[in-house]
PDB file of N, CA and C in Angstrom:
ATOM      1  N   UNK A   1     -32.438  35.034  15.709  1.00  0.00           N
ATOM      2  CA  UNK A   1     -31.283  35.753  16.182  1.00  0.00           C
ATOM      3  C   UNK A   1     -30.150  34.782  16.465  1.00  0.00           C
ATOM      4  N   UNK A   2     -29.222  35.132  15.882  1.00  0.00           N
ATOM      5  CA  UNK A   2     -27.824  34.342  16.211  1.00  0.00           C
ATOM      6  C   UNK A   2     -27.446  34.196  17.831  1.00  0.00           C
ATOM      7  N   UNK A   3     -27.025  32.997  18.189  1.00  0.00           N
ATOM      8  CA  UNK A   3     -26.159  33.685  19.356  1.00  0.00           C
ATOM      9  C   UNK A   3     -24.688  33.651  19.363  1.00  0.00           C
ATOM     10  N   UNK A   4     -24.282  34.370  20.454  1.00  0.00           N
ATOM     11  CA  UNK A   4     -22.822  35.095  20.181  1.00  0.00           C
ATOM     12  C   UNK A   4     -22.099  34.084  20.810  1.00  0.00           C
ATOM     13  N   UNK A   5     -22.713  33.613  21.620  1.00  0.00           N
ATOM     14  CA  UNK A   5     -21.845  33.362  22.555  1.00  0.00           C
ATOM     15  C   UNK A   5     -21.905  31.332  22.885  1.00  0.00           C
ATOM     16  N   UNK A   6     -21.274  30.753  22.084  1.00  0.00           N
ATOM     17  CA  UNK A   6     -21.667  28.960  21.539  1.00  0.00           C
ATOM     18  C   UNK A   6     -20.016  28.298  21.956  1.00  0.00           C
ATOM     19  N   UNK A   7     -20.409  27.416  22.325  1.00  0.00           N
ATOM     20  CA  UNK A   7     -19.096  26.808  22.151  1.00  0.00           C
ATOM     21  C   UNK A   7     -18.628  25.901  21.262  1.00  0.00           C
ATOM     22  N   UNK A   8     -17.533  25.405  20.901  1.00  0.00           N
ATOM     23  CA  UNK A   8     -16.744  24.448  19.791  1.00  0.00           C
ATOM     24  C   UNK A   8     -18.343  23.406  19.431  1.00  0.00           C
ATOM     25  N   UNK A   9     -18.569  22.390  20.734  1.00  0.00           N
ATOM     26  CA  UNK A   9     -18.962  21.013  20.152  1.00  0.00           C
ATOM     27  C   UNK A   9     -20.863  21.645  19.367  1.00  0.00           C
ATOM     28  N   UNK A  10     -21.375  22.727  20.029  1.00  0.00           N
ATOM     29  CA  UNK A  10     -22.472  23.249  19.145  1.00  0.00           C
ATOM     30  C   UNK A  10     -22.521  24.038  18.157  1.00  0.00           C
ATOM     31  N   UNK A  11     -21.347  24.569  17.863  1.00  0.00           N
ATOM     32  CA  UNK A  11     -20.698  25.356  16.426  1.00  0.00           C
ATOM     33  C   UNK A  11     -20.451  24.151  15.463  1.00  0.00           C
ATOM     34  N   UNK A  12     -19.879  22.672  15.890  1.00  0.00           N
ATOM     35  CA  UNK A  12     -19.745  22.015  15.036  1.00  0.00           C
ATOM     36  C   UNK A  12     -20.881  21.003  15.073  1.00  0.00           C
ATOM     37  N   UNK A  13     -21.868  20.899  15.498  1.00  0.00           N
ATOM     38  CA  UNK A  13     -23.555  20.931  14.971  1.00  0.00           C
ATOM     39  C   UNK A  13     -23.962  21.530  14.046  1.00  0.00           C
ATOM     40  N   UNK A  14     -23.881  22.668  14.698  1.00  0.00           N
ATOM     41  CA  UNK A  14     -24.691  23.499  13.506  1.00  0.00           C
ATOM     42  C   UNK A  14     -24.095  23.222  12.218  1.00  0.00           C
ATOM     43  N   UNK A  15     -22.841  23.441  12.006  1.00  0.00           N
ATOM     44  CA  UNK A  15     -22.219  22.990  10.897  1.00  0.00           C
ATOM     45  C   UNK A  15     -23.013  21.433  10.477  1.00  0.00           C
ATOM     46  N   UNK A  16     -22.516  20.741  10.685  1.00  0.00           N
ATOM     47  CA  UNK A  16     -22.662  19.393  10.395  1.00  0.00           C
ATOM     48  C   UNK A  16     -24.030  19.125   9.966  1.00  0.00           C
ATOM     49  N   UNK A  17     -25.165  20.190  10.725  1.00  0.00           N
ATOM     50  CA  UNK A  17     -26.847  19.594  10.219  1.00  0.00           C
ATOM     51  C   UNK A  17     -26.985  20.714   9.116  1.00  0.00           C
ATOM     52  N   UNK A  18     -26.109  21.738   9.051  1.00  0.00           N
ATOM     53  CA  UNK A  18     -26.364  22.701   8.173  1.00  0.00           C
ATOM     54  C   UNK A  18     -25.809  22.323   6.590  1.00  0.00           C
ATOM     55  N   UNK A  19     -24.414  21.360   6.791  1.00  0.00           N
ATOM     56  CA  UNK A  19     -23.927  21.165   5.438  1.00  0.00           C
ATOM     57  C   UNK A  19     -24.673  19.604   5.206  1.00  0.00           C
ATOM     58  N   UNK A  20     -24.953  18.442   5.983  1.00  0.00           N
ATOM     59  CA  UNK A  20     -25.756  17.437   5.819  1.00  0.00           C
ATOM     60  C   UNK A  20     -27.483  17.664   5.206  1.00  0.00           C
ATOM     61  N   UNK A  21     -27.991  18.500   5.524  1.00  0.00           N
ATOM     62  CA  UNK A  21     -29.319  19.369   4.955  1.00  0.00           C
ATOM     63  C   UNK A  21     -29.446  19.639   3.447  1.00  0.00           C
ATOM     64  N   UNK A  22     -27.847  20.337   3.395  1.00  0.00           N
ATOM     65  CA  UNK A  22     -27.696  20.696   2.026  1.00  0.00           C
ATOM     66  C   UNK A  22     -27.213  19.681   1.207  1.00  0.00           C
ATOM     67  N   UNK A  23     -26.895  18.652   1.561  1.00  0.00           N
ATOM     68  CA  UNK A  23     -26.484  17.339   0.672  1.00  0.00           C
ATOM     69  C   UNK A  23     -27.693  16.706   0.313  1.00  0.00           C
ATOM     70  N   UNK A  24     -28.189  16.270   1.498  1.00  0.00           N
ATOM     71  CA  UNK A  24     -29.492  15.745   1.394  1.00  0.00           C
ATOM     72  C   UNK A  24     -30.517  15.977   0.164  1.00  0.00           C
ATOM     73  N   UNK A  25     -30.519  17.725   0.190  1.00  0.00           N
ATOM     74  CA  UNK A  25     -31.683  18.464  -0.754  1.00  0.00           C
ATOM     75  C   UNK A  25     -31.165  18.298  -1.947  1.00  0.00           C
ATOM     76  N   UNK A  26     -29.330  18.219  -2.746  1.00  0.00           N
ATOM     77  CA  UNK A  26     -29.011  18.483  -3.849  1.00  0.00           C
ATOM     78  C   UNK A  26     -28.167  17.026  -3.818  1.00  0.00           C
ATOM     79  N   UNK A  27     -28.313  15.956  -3.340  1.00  0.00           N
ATOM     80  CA  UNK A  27     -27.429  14.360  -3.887  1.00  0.00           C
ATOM     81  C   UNK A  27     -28.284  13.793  -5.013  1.00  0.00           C
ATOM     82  N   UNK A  28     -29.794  14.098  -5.462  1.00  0.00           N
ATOM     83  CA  UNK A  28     -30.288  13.408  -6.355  1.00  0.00           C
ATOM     84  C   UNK A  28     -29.795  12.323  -5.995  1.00  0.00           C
ATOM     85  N   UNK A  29     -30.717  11.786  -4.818  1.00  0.00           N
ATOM     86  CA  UNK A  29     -30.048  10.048  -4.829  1.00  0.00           C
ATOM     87  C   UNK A  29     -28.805   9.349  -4.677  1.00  0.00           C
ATOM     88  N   UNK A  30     -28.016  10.224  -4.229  1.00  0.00           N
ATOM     89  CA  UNK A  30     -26.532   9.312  -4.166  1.00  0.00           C
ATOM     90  C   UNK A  30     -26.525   9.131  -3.185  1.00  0.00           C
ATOM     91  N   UNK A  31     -25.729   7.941  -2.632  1.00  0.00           N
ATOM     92  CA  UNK A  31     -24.946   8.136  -1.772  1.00  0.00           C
ATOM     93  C   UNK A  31     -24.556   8.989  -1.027  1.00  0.00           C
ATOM     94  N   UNK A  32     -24.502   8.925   0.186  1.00  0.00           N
ATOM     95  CA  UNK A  32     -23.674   9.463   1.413  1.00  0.00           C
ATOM     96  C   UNK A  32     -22.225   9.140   1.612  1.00  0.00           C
ATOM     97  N   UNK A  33     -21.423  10.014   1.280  1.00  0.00           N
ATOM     98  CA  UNK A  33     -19.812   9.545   2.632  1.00  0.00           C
ATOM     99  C   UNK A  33     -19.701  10.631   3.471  1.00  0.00           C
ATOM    100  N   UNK A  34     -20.181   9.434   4.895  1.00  0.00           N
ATOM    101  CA  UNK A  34     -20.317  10.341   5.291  1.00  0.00           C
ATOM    102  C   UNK A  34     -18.347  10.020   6.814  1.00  0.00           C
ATOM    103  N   UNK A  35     -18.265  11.086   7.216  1.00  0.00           N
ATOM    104  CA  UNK A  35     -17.090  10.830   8.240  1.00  0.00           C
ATOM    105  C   UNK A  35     -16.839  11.496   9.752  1.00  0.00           C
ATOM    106  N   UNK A  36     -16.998  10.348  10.685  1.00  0.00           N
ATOM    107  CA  UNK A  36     -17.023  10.824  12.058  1.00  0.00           C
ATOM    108  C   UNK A  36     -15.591  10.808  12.278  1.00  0.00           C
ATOM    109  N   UNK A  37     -15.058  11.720  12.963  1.00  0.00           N
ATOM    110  CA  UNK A  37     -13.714  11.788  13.724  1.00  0.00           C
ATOM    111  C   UNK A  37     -14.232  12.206  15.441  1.00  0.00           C
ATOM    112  N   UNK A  38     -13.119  11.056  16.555  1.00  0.00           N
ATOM    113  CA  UNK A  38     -12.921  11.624  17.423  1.00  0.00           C
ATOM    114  C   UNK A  38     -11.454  12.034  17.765  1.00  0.00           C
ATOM    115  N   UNK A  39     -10.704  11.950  18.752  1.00  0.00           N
ATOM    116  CA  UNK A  39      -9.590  12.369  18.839  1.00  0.00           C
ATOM    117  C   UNK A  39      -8.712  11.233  18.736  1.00  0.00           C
ATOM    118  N   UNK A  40      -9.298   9.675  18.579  1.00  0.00           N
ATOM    119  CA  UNK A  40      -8.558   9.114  18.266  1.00  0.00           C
ATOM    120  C   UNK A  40      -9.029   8.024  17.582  1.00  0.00           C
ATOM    121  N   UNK A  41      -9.916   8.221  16.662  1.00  0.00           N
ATOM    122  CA  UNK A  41     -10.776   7.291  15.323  1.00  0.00           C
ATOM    123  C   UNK A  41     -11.262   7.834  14.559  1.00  0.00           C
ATOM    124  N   UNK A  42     -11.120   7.730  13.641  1.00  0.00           N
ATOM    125  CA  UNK A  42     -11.631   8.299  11.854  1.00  0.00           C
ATOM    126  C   UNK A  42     -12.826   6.808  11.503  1.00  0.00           C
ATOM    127  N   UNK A  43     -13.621   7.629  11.288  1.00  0.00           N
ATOM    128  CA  UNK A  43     -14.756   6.662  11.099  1.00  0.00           C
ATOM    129  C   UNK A  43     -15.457   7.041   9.447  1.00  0.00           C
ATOM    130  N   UNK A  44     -15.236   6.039   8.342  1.00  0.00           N
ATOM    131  CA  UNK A  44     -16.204   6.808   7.111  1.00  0.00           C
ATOM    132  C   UNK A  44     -16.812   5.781   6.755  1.00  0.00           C
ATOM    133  N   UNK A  45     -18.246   6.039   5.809  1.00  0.00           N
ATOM    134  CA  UNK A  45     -19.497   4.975   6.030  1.00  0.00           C
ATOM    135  C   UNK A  45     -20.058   5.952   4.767  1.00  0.00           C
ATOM    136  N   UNK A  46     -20.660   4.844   4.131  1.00  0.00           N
ATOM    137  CA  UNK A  46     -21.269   5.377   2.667  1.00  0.00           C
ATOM    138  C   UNK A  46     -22.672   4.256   2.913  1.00  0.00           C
ATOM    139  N   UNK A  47     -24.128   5.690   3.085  1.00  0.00           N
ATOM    140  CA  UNK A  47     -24.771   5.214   3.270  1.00  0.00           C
ATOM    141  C   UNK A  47     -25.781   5.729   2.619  1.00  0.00           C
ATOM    142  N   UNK A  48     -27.323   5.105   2.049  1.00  0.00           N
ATOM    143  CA  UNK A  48     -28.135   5.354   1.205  1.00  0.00           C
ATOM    144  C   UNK A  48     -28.927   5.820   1.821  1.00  0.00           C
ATOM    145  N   UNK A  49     -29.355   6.909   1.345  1.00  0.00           N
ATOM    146  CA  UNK A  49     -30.598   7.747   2.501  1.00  0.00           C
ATOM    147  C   UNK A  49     -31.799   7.422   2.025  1.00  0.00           C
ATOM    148  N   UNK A  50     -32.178   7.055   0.716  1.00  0.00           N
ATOM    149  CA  UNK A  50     -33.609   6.201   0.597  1.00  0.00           C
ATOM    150  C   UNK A  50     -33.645   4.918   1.220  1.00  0.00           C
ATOM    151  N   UNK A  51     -33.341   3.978   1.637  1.00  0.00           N
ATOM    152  CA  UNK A  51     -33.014   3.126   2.151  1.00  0.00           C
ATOM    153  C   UNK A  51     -32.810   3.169   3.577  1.00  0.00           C
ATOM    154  N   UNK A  52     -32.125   3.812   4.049  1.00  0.00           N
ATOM    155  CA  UNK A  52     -31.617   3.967   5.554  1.00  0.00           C
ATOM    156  C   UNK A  52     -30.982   3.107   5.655  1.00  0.00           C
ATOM    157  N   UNK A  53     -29.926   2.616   4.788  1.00  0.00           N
ATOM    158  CA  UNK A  53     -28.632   1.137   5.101  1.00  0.00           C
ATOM    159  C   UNK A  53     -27.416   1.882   4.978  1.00  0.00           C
ATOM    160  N   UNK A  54     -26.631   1.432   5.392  1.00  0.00           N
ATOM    161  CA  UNK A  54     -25.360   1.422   5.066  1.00  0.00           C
ATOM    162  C   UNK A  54     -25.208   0.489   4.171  1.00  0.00           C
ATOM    163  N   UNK A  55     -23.917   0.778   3.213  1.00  0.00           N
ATOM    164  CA  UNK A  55     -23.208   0.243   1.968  1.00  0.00           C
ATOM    165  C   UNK A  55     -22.312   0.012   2.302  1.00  0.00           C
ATOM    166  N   UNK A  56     -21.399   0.295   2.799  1.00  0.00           N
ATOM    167  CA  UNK A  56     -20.522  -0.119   3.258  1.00  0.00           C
ATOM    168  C   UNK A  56     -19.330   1.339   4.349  1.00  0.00           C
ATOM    169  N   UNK A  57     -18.488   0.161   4.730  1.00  0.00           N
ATOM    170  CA  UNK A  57     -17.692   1.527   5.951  1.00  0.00           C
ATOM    171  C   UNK A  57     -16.676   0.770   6.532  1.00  0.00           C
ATOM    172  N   UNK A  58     -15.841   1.520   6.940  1.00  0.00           N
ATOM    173  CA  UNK A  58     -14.525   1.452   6.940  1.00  0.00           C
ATOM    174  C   UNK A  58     -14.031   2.319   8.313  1.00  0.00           C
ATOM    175  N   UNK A  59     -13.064   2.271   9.004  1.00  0.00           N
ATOM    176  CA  UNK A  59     -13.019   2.824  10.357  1.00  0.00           C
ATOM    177  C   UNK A  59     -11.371   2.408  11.199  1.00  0.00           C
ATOM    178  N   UNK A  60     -10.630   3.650  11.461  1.00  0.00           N
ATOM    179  CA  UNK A  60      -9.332   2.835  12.432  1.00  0.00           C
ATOM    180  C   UNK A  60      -9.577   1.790  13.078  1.00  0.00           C
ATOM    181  N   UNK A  61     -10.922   1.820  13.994  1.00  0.00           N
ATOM    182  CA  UNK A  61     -11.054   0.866  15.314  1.00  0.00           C
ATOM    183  C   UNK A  61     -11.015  -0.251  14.158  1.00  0.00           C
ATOM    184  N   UNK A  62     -11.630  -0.821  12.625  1.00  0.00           N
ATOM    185  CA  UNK A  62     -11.105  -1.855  12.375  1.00  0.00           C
ATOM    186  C   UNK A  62      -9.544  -2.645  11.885  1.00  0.00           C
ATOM    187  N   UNK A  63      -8.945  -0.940  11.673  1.00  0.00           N
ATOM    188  CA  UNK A  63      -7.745  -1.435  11.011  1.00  0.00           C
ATOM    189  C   UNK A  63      -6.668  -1.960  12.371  1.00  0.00           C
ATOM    190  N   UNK A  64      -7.240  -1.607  13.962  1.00  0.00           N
ATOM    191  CA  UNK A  64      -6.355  -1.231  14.707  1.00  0.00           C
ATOM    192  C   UNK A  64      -5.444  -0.433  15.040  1.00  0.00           C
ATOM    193  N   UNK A  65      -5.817   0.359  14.911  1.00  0.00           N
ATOM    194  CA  UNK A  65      -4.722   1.571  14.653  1.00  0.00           C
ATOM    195  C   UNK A  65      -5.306   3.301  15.035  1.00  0.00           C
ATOM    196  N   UNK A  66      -4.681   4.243  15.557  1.00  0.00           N
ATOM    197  CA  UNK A  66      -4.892   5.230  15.891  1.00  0.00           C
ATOM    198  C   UNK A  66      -5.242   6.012  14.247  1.00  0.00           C
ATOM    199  N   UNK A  67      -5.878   7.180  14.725  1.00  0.00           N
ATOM    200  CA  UNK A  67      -6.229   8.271  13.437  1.00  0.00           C
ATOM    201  C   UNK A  67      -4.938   8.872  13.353  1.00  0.00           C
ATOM    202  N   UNK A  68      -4.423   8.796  12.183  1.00  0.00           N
ATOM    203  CA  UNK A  68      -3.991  10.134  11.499  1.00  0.00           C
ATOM    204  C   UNK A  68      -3.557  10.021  10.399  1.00  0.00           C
ATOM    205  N   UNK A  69      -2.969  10.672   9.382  1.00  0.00           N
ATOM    206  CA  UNK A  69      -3.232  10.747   7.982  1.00  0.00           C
ATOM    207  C   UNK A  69      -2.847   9.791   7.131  1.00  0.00           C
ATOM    208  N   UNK A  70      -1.847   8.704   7.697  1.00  0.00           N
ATOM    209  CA  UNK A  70      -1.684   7.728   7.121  1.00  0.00           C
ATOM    210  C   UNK A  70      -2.635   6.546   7.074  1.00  0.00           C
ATOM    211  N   UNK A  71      -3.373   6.488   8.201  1.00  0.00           N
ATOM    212  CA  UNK A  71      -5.114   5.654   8.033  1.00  0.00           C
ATOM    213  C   UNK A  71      -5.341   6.244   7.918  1.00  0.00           C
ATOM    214  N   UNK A  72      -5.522   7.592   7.875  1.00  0.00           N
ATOM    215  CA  UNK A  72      -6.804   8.081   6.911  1.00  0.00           C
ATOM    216  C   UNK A  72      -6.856   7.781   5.686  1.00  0.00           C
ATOM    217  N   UNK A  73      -5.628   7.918   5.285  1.00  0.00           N
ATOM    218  CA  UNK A  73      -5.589   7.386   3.385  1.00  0.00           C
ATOM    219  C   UNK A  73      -5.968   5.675   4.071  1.00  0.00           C
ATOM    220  N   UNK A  74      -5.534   4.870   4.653  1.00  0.00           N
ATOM    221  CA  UNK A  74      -5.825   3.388   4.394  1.00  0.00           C
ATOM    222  C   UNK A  74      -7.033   3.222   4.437  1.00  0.00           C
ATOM    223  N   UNK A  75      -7.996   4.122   5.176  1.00  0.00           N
ATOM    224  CA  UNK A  75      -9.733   4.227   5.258  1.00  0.00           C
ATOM    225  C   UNK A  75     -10.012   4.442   4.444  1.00  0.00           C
ATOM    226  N   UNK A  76      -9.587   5.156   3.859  1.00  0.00           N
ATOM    227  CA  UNK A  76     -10.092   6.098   2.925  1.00  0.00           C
ATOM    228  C   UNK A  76     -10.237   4.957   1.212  1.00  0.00           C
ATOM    229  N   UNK A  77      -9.408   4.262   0.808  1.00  0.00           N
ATOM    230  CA  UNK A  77      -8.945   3.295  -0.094  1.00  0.00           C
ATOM    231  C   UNK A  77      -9.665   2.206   0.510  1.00  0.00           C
ATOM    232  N   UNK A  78      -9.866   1.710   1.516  1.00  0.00           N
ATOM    233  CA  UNK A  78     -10.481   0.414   2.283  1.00  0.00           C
ATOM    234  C   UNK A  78     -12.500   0.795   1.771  1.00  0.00           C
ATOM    235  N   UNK A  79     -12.789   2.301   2.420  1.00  0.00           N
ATOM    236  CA  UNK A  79     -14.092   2.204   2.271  1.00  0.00           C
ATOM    237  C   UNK A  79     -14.175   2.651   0.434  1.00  0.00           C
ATOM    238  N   UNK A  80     -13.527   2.937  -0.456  1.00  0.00           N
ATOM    239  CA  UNK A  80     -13.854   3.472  -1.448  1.00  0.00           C
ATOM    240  C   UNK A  80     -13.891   1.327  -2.472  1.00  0.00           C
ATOM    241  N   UNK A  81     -12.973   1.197  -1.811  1.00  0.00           N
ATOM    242  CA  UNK A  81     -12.832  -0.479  -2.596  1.00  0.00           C
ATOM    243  C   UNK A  81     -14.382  -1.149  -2.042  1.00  0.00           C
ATOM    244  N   UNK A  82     -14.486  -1.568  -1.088  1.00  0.00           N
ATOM    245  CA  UNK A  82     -15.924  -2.127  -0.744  1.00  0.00           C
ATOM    246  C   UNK A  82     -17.141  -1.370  -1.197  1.00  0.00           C
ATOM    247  N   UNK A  83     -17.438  -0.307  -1.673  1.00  0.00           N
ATOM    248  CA  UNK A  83     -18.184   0.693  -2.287  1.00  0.00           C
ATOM    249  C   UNK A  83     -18.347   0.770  -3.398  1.00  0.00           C
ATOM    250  N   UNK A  84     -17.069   0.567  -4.098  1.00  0.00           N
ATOM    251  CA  UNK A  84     -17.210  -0.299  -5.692  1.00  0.00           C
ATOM    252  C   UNK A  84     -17.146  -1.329  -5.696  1.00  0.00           C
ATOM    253  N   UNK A  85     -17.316  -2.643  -4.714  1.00  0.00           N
ATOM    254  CA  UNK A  85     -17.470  -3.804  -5.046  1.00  0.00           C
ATOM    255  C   UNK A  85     -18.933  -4.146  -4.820  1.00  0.00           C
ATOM    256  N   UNK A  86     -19.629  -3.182  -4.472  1.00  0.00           N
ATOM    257  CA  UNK A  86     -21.229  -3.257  -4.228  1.00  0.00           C
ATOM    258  C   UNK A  86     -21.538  -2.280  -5.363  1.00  0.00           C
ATOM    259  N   UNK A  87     -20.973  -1.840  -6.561  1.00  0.00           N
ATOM    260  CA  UNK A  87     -21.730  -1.260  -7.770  1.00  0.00           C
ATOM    261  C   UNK A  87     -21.999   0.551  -6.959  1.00  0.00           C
ATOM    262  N   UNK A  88     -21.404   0.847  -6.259  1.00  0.00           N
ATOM    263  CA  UNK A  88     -21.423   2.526  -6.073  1.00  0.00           C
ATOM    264  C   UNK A  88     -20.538   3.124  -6.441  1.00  0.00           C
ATOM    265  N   UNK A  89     -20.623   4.311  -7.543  1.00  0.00           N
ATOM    266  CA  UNK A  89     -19.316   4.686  -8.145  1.00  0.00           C
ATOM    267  C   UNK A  89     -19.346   6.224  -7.474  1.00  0.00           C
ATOM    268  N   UNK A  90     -20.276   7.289  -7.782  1.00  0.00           N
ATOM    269  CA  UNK A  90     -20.427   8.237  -7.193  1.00  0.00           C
ATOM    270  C   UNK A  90     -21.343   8.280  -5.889  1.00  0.00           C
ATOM    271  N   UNK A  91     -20.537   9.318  -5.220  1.00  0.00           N
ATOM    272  CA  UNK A  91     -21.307   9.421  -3.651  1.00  0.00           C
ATOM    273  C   UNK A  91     -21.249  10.666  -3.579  1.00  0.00           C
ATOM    274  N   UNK A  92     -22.318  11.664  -2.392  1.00  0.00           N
ATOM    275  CA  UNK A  92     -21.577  12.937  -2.269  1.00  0.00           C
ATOM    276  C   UNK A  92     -20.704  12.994  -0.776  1.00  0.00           C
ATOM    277  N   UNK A  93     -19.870  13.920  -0.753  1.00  0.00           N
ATOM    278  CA  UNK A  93     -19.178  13.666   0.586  1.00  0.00           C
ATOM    279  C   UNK A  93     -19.373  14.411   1.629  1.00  0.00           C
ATOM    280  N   UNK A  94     -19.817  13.933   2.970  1.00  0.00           N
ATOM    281  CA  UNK A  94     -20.076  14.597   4.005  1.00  0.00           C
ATOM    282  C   UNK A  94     -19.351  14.656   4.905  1.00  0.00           C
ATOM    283  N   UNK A  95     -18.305  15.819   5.272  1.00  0.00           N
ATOM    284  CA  UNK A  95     -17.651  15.739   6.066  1.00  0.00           C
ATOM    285  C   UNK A  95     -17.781  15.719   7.414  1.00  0.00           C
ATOM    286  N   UNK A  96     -19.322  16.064   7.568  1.00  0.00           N
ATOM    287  CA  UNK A  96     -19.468  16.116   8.886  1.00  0.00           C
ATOM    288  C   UNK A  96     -19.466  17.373   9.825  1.00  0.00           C
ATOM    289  N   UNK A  97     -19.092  18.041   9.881  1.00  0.00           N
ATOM    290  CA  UNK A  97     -18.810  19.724  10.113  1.00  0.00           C
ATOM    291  C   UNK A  97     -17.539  19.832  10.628  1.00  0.00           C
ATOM    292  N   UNK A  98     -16.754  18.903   9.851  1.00  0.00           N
ATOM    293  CA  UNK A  98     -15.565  18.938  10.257  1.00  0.00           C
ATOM    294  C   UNK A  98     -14.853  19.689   9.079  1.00  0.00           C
ATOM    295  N   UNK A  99     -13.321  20.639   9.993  1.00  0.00           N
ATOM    296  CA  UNK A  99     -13.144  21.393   8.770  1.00  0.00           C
ATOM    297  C   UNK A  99     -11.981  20.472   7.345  1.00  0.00           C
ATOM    298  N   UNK A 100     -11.909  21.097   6.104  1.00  0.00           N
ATOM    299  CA  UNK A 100     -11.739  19.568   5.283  1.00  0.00           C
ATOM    300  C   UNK A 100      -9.919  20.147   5.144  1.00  0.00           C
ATOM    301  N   UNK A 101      -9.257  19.875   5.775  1.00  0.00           N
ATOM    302  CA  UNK A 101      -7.818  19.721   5.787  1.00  0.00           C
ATOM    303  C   UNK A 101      -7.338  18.977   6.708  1.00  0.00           C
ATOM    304  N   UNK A 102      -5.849  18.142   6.904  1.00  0.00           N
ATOM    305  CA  UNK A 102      -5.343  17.169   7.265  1.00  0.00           C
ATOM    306  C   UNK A 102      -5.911  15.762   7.298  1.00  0.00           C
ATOM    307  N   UNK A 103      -6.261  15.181   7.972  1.00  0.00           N
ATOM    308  CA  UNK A 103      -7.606  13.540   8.235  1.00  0.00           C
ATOM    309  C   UNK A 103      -8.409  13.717   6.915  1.00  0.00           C
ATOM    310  N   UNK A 104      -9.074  14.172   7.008  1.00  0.00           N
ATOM    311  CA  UNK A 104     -10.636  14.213   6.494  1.00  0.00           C
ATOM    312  C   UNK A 104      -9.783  14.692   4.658  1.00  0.00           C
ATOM    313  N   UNK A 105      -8.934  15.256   4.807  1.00  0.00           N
ATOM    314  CA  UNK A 105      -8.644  15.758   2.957  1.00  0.00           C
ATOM    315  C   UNK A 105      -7.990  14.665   2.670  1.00  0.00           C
ATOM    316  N   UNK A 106      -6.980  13.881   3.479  1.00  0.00           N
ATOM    317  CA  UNK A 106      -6.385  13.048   3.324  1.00  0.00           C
ATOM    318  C   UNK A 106      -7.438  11.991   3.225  1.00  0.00           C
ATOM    319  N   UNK A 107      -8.301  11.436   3.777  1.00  0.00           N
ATOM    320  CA  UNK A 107      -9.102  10.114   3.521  1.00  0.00           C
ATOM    321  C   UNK A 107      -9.874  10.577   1.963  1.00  0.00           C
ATOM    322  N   UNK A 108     -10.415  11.870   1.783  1.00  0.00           N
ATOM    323  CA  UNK A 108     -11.002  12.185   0.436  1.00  0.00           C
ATOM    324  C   UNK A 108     -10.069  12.221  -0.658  1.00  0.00           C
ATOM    325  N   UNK A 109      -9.161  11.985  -0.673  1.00  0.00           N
ATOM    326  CA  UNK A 109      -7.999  12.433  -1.838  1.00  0.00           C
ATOM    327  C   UNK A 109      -7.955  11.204  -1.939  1.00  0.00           C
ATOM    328  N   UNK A 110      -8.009  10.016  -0.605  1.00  0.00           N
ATOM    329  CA  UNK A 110      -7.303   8.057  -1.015  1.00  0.00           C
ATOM    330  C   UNK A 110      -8.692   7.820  -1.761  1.00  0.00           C
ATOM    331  N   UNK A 111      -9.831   8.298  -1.114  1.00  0.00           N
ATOM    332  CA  UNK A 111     -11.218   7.738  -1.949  1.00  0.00           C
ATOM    333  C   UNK A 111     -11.095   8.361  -3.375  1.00  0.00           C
ATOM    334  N   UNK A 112     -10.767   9.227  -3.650  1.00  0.00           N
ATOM    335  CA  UNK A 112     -10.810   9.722  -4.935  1.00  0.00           C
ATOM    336  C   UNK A 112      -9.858   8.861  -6.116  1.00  0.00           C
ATOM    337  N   UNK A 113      -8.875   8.675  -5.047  1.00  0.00           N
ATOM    338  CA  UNK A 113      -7.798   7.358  -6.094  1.00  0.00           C
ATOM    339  C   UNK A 113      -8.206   6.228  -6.567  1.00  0.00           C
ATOM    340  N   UNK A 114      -8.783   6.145  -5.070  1.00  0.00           N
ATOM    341  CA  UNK A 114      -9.370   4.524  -5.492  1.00  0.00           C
ATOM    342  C   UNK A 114     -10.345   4.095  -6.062  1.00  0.00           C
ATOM    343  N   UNK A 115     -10.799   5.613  -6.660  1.00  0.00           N
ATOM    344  CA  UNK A 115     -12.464   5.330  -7.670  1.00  0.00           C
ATOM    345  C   UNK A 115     -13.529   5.903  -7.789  1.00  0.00           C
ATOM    346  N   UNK A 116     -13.770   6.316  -6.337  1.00  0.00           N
ATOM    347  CA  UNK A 116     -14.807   6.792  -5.609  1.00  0.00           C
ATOM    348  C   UNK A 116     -14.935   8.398  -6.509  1.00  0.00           C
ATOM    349  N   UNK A 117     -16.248   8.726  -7.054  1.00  0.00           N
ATOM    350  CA  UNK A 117     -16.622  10.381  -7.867  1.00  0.00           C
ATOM    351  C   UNK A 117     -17.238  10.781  -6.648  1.00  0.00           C
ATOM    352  N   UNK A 118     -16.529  12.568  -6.376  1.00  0.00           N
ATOM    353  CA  UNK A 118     -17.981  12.821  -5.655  1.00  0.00           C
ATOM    354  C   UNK A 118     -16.602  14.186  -5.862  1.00  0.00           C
TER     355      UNK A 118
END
């Protein structure tokens, strides 16, 4: 039985283990990108789930700089370049249960420039 009555941060759980589940079952082996946002860091990390490593990742707190759509594209181009310099061309993308407009479309649109299939 559903419940009715959930708030924001367990609605965006459920999301997040519900669309991560479904990557999991249909990546045939790829790669993870996957992307944490808080209210003031964009965090993305491409990581191998046979393995349990990270490949590489990319994050405001390293660029110095607050989140918003202009690091998101610089994350976004930062983690897609170190990702092809370790031989990963396709990944699938996990947004996280976050919804995919402003940050999060913007960092997937710089990864998509910079190489990154998914």
């Amino acid at each position: 039985m559903k419940q009715v009555n959930v708030n924001r941060k367990s609605k965006k759980q459920l999301r997040h283990k519900r669309i991560t589940n479904r990557l999991k079952i249909n990546a045939n082996a790829k790669p993870r990108l996957v992307i944490s946002k808080s209210n003031n860091h964009l965090i993305a990390q491409v990581i191998d789930d046979g393995s349990m490593k990270t490949i590489a990742s990319s994050s405001t707190k390293q660029l110095k700089k607050k989140a918003t759509i202009a690091t998101a594209k610089e994350v976004g181009t930062d983690v897609a370049k170190k990702a092809l310099a370790k031989q990963v061309k396709e990944v699938v993308f996990d947004r996280g249960g976050n919804p995919y407009h402003g940050q999060i479309e913007a960092l997937a649109n710089a990864a998509r420039k910079a190489g990154l299939k998914f």
